[in-house]
N, C-alpha and C. Protein backbone atom coordinates (compact mmCIF):
# COMPACT_ATOMS: atom_id res chain seq x y z
N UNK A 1 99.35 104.24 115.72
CA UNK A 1 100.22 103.72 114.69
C UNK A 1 100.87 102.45 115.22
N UNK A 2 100.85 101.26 114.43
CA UNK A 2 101.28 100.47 114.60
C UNK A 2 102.97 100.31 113.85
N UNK A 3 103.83 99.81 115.25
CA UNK A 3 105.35 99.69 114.87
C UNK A 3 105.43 98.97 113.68
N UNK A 4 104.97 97.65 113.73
CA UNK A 4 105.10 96.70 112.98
C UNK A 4 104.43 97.22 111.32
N UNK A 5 103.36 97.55 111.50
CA UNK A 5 102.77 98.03 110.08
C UNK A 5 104.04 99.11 109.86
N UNK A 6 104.37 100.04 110.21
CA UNK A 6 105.16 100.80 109.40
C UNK A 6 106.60 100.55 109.25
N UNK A 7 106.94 99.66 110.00
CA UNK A 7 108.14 98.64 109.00
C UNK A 7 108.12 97.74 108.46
N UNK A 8 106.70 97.25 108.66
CA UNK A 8 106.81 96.18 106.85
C UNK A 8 105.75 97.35 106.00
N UNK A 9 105.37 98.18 106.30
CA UNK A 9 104.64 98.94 105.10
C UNK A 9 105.45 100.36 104.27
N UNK A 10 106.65 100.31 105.17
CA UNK A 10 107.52 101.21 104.51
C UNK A 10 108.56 100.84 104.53
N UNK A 11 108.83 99.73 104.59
CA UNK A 11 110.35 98.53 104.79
C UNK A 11 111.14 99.08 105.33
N UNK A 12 111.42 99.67 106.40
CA UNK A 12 112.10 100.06 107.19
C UNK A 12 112.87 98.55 108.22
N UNK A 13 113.51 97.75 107.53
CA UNK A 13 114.13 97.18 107.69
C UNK A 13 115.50 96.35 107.28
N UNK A 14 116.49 95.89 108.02
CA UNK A 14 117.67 95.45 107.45
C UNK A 14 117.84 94.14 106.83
N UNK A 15 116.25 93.27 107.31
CA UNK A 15 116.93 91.76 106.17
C UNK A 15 115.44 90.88 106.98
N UNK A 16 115.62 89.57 107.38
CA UNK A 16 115.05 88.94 107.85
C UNK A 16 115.66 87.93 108.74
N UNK A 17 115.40 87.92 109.97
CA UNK A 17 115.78 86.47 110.98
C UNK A 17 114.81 85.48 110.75
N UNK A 18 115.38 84.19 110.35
CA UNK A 18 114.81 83.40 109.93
C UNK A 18 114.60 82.43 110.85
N UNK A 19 115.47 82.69 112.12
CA UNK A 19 115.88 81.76 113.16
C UNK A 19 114.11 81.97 114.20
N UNK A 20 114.39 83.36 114.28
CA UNK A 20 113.16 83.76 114.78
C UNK A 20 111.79 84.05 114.03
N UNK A 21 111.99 83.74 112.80
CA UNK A 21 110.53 84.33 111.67
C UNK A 21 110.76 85.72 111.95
N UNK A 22 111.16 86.75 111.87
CA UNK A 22 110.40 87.83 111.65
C UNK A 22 111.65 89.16 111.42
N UNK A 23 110.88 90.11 110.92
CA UNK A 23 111.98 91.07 110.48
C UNK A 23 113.01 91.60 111.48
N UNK A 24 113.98 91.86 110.66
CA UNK A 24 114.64 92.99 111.86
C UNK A 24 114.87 94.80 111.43
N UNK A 25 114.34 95.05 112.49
CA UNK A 25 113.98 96.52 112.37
C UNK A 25 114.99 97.16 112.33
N UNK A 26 115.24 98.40 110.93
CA UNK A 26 116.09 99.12 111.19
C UNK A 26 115.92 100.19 111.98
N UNK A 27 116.64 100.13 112.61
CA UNK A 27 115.64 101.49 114.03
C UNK A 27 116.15 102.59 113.99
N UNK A 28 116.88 103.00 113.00
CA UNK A 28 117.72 104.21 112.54
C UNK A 28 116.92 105.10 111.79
N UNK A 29 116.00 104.11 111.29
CA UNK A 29 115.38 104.58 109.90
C UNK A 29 113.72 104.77 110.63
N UNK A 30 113.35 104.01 111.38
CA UNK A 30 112.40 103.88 111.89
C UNK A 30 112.12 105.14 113.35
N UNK A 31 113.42 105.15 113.86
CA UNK A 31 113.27 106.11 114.69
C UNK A 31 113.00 107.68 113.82
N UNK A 32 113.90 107.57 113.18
CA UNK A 32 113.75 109.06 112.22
C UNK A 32 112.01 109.37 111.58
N UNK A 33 111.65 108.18 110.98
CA UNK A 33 110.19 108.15 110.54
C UNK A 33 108.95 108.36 111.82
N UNK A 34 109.33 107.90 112.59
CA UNK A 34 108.55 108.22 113.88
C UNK A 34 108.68 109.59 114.52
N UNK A 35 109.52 110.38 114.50
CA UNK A 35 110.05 111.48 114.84
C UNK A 35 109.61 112.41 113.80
N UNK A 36 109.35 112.14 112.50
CA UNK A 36 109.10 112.90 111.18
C UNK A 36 107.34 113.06 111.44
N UNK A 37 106.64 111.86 111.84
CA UNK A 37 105.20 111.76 112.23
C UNK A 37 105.13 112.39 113.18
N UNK A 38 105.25 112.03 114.59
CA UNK A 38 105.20 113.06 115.92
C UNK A 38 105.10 114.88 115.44
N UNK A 39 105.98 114.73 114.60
CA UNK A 39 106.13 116.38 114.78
C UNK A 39 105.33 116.79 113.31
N UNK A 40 104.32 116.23 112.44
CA UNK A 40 103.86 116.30 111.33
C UNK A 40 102.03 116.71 111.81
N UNK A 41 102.27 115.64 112.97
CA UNK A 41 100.97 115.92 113.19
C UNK A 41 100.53 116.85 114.45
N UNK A 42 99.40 117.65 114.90
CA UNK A 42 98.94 118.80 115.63
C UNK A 42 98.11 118.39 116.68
N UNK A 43 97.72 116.82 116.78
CA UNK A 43 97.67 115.90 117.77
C UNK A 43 97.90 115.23 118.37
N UNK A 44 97.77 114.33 119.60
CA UNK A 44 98.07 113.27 120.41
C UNK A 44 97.85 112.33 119.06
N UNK A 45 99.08 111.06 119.90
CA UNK A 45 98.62 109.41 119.04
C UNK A 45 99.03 108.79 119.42
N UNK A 46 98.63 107.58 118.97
CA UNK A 46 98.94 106.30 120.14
C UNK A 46 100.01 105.62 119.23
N UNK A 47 101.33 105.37 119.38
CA UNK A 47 102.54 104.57 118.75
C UNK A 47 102.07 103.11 119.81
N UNK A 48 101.76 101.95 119.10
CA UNK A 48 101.83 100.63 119.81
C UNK A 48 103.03 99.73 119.18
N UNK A 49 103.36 99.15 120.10
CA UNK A 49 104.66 97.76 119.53
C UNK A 49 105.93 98.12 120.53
N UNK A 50 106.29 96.91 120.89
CA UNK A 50 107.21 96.72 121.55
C UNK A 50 108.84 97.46 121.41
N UNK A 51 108.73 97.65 120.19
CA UNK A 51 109.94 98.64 120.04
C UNK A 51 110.02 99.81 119.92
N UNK A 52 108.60 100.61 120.15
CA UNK A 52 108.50 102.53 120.49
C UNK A 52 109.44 102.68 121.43
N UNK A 53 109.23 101.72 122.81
CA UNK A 53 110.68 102.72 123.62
C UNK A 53 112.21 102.79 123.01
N UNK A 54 112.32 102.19 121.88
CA UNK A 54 113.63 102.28 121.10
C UNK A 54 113.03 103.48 119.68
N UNK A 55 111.90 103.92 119.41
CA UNK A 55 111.87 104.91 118.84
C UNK A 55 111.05 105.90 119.02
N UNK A 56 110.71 105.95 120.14
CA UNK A 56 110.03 107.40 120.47
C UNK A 56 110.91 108.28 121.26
N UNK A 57 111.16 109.26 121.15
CA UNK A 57 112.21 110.37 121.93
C UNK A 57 111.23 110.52 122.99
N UNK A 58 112.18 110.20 124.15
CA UNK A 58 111.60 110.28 125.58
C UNK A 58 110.62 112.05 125.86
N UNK A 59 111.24 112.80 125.12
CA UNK A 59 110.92 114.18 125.38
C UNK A 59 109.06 114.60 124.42
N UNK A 60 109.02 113.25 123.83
CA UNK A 60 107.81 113.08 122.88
C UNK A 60 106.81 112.52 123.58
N UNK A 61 106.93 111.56 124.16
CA UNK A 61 106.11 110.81 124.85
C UNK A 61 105.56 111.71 126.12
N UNK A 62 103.94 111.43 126.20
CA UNK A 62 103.54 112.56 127.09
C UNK A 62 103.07 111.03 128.09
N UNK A 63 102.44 109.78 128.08
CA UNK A 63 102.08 108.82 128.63
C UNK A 63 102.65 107.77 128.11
N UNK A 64 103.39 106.41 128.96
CA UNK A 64 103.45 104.79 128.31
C UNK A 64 102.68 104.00 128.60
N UNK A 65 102.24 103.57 128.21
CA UNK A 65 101.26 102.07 128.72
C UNK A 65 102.10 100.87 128.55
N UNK A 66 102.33 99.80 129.42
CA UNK A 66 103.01 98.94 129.20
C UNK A 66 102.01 97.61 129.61
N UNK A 67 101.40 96.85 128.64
CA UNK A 67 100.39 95.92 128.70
C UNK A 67 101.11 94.68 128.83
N UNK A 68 100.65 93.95 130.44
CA UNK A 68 101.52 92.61 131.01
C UNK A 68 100.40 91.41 130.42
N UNK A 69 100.97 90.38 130.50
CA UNK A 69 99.91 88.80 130.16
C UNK A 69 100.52 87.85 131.00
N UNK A 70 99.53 87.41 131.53
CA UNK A 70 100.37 86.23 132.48
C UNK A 70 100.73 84.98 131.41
N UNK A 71 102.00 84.97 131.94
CA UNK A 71 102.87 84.19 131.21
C UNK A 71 102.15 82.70 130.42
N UNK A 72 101.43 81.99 131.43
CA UNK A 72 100.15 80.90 131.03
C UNK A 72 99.30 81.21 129.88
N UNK A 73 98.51 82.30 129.88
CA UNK A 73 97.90 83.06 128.33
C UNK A 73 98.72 83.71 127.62
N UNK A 74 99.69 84.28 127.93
CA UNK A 74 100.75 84.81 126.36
C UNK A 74 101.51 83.53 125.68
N UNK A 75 101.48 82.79 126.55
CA UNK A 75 102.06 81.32 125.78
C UNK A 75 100.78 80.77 124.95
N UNK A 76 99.92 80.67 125.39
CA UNK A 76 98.86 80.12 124.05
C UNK A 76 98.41 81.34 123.01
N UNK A 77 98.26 82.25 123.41
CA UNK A 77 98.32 83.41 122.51
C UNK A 77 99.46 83.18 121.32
N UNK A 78 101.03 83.11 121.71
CA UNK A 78 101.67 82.85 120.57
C UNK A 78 101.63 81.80 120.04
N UNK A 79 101.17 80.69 120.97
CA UNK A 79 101.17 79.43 120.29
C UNK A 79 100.40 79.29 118.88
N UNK A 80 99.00 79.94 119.29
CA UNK A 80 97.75 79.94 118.38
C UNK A 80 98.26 80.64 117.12
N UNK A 81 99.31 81.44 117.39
CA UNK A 81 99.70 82.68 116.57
C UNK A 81 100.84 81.49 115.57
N UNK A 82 101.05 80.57 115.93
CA UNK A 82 102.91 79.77 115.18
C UNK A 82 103.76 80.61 115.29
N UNK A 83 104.11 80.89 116.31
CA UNK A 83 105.58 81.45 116.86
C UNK A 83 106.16 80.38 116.54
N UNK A 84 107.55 80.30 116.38
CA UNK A 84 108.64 79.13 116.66
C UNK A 84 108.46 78.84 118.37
N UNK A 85 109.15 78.06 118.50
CA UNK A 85 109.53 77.84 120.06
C UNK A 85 110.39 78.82 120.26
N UNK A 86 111.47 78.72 120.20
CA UNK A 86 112.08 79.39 120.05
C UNK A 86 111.85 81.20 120.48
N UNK A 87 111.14 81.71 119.68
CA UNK A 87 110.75 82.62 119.94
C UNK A 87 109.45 83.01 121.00
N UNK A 88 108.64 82.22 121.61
CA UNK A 88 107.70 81.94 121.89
C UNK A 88 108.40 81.93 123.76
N UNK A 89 108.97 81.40 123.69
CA UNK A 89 110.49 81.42 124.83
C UNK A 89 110.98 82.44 124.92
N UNK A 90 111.10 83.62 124.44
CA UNK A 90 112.47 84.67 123.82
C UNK A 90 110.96 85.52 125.02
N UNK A 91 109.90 85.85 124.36
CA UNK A 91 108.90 86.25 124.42
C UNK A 91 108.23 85.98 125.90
N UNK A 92 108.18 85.17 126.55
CA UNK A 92 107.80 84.58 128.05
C UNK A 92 108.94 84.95 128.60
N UNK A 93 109.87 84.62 128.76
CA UNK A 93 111.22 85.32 129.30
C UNK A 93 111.27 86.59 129.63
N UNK A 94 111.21 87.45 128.20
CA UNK A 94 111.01 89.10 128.64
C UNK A 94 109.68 89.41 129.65
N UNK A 95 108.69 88.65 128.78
CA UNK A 95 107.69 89.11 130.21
C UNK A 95 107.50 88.64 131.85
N UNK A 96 108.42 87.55 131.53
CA UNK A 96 108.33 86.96 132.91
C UNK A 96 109.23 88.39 133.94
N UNK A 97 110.58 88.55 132.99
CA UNK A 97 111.55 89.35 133.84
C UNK A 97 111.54 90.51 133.26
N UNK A 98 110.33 91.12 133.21
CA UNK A 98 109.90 92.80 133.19
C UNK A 98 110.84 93.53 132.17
N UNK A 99 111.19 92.95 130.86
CA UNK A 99 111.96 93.89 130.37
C UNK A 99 111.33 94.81 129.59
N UNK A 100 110.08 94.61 128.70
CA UNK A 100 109.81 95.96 128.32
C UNK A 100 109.23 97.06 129.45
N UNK A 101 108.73 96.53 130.44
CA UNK A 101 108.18 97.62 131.84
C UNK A 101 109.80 98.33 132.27
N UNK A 102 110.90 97.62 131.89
CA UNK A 102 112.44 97.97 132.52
C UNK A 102 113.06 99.04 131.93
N UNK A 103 112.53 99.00 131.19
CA UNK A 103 113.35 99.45 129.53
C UNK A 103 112.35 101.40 129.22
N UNK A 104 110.90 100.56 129.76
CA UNK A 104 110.29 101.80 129.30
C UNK A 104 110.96 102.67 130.98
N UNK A 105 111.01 102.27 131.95
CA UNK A 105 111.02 103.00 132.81
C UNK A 105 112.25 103.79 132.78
N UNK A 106 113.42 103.09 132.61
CA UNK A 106 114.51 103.78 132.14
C UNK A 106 114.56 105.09 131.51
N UNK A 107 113.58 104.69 130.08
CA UNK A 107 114.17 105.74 129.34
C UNK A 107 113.07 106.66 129.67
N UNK A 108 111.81 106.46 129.68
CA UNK A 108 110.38 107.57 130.19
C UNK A 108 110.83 108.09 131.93
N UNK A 109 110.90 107.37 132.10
CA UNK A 109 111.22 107.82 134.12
C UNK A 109 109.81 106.91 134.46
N UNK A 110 109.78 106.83 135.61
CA UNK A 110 108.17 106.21 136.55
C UNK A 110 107.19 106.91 136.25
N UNK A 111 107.38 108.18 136.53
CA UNK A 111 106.27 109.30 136.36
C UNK A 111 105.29 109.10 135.20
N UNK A 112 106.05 108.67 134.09
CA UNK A 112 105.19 108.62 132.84
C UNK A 112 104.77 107.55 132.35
N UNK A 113 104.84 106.17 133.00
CA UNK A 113 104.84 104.86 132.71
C UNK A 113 104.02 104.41 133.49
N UNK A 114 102.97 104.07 133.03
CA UNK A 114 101.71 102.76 133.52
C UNK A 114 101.50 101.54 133.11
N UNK A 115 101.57 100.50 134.23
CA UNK A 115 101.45 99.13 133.70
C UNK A 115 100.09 98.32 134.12
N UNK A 116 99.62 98.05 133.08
CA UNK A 116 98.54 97.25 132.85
C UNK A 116 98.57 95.66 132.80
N UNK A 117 97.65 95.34 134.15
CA UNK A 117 97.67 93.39 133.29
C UNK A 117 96.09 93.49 132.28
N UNK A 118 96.80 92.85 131.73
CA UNK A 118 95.60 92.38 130.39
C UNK A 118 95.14 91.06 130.55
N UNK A 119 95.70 90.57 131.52
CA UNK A 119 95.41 88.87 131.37
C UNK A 119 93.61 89.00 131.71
N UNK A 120 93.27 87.87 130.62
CA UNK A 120 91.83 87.70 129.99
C UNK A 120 90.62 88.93 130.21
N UNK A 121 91.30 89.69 129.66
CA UNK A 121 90.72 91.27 129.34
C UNK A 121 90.39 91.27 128.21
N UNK A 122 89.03 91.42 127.63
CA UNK A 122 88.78 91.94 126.37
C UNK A 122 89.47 93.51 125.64
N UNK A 123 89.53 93.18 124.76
CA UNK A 123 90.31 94.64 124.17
C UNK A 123 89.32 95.90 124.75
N UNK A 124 88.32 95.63 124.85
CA UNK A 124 87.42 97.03 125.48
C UNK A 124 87.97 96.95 126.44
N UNK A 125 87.59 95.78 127.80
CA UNK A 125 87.92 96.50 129.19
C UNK A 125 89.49 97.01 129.20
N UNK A 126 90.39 96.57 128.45
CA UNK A 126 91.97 97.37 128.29
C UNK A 126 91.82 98.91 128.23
N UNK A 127 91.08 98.80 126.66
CA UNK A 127 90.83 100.52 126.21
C UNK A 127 89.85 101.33 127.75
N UNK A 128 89.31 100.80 128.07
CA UNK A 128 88.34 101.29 129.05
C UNK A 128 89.50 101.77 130.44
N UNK A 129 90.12 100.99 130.80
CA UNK A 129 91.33 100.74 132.08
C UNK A 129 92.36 101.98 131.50
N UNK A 130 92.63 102.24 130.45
CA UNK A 130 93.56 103.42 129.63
C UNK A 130 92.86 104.68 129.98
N UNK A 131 91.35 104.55 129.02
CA UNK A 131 90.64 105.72 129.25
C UNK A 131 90.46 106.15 130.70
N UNK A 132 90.39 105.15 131.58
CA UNK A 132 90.49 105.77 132.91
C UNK A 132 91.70 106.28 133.59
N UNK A 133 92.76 105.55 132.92
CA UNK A 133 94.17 106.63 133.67
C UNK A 133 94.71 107.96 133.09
N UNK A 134 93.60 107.96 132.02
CA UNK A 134 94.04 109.05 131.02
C UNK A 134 93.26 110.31 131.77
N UNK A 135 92.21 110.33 131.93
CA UNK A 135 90.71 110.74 132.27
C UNK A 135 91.17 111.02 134.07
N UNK A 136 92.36 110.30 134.54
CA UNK A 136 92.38 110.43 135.94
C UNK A 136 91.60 109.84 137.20
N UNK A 137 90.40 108.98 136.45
CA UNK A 137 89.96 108.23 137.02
C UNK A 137 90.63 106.54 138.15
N UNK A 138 91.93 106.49 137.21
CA UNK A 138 92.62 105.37 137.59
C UNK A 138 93.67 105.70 137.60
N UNK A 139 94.57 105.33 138.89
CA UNK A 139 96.13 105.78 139.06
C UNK A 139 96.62 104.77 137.89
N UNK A 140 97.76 105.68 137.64
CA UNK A 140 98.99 105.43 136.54
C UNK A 140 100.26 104.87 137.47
N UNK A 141 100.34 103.61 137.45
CA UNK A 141 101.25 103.27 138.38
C UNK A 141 102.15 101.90 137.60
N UNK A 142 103.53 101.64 138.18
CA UNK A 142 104.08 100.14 137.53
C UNK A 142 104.32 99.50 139.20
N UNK A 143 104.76 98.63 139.31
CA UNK A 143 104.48 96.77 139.65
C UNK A 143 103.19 96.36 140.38
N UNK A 144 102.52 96.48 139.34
CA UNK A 144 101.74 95.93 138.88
C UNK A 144 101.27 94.01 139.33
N UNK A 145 101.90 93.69 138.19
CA UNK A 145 102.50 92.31 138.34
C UNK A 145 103.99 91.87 138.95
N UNK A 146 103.86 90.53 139.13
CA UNK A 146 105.07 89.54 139.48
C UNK A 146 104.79 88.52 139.10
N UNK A 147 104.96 88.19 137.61
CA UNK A 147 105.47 86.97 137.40
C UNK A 147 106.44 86.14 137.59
N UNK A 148 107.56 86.43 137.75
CA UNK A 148 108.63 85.94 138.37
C UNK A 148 108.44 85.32 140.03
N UNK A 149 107.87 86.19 140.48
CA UNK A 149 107.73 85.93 142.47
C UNK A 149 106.09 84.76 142.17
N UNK A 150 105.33 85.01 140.79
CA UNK A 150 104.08 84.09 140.57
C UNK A 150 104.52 82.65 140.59
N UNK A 151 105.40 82.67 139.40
CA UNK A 151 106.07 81.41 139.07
C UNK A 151 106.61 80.61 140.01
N UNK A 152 107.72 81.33 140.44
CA UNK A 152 108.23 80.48 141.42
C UNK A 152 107.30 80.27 142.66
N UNK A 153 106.71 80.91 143.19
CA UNK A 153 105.43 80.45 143.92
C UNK A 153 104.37 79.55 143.43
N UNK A 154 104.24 79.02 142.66
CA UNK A 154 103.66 78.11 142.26
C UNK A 154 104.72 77.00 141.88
N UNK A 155 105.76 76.87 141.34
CA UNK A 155 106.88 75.88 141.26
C UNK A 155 106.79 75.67 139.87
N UNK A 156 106.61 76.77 139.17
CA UNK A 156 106.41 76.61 137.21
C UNK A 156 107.72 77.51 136.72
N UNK A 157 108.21 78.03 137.62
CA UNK A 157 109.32 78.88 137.05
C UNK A 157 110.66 78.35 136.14
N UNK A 158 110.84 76.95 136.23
CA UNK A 158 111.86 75.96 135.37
C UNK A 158 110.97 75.93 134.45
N UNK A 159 109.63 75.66 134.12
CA UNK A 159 109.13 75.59 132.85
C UNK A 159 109.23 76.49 132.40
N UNK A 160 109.18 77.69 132.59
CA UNK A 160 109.28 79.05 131.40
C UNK A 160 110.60 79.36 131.73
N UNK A 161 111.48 79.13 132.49
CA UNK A 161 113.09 79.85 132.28
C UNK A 161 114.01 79.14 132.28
N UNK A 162 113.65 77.55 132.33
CA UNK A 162 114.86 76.31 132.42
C UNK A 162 115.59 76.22 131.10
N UNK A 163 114.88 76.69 130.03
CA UNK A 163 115.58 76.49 128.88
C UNK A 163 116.89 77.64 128.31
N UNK A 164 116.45 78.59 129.30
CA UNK A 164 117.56 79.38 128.76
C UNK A 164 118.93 79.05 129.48
């Protein structure tokens, strides 16, 4: 299930940021609807989008996957996409300084949280790299990456964080 499809497909939202293009999630409403699914259905499922660790109940979640991009390809990725700047910035920032890997670890613990780089991975070899930590074939592990210790080792780190 995709986050995003089921708050613009069941408007589970409070208005629109215009600053940033894109909705803002009511997560009150969204957490409850996610919680109403989990327990509706008699199977595993995959919740994707950046804001499940704000609506999946930690006690629900049996695995996280947390999929990294080096900062160089998630910037043309949104670019291609017309992000604002603005947001496009908001977006390199968090991934540079690990906040959804921060955020999931918090609330899941380590134990249940695996981080993946995706950088220039076809969507198979991703699904394939999953199926193997699922399957036990591949440890389930986070740091993973360092973009932050990348950046500044290369001397690009004012380009993606000077503006804030």
């Amino acid at each position: 299930m995709s986050l995003g499809e089921l708050i613009r497909g069941e408007r589970l939202y409070l208005g629109f940021d215009r600053e940033r293009d894109t909705l803002i999630a009511d997560m009150e409403k969204v957490s409850r609807r996610v919680s109403e699914i989990i327990s509706s259905v008699q199977k595993d499922i995959v919740i994707e989008g950046h804001l499940a660790v704000d609506a999946v109940p930690a006690e629900e979640a049996s695995i996280v996957f947390v999929l990294r991009r080096k900062p160089e390809e998630l910037k043309k990725i949104l670019e291609e996409r017309s992000y604002t700047e603005k947001k496009i910035m908001e977006n390199l920032a968090a991934e540079i300084l690990d906040v959804c890997l921060f955020e999931a670890v918090k609330k899941f613990g380590v134990g249940k949280v695996c981080e993946i780089d995706v950088t220039s991975k076809s969507v198979d070899e991703v699904v394939e790299e999953i199926l193997d930590v699922l399957s036990g074939l591949r440890e389930c592990r986070v740091g993973v990456v360092d973009w932050l210790g990348d950046l500044e080792a290369e001397g690009k780190l004012e380009e993606y964080l000077g503006k804030f």
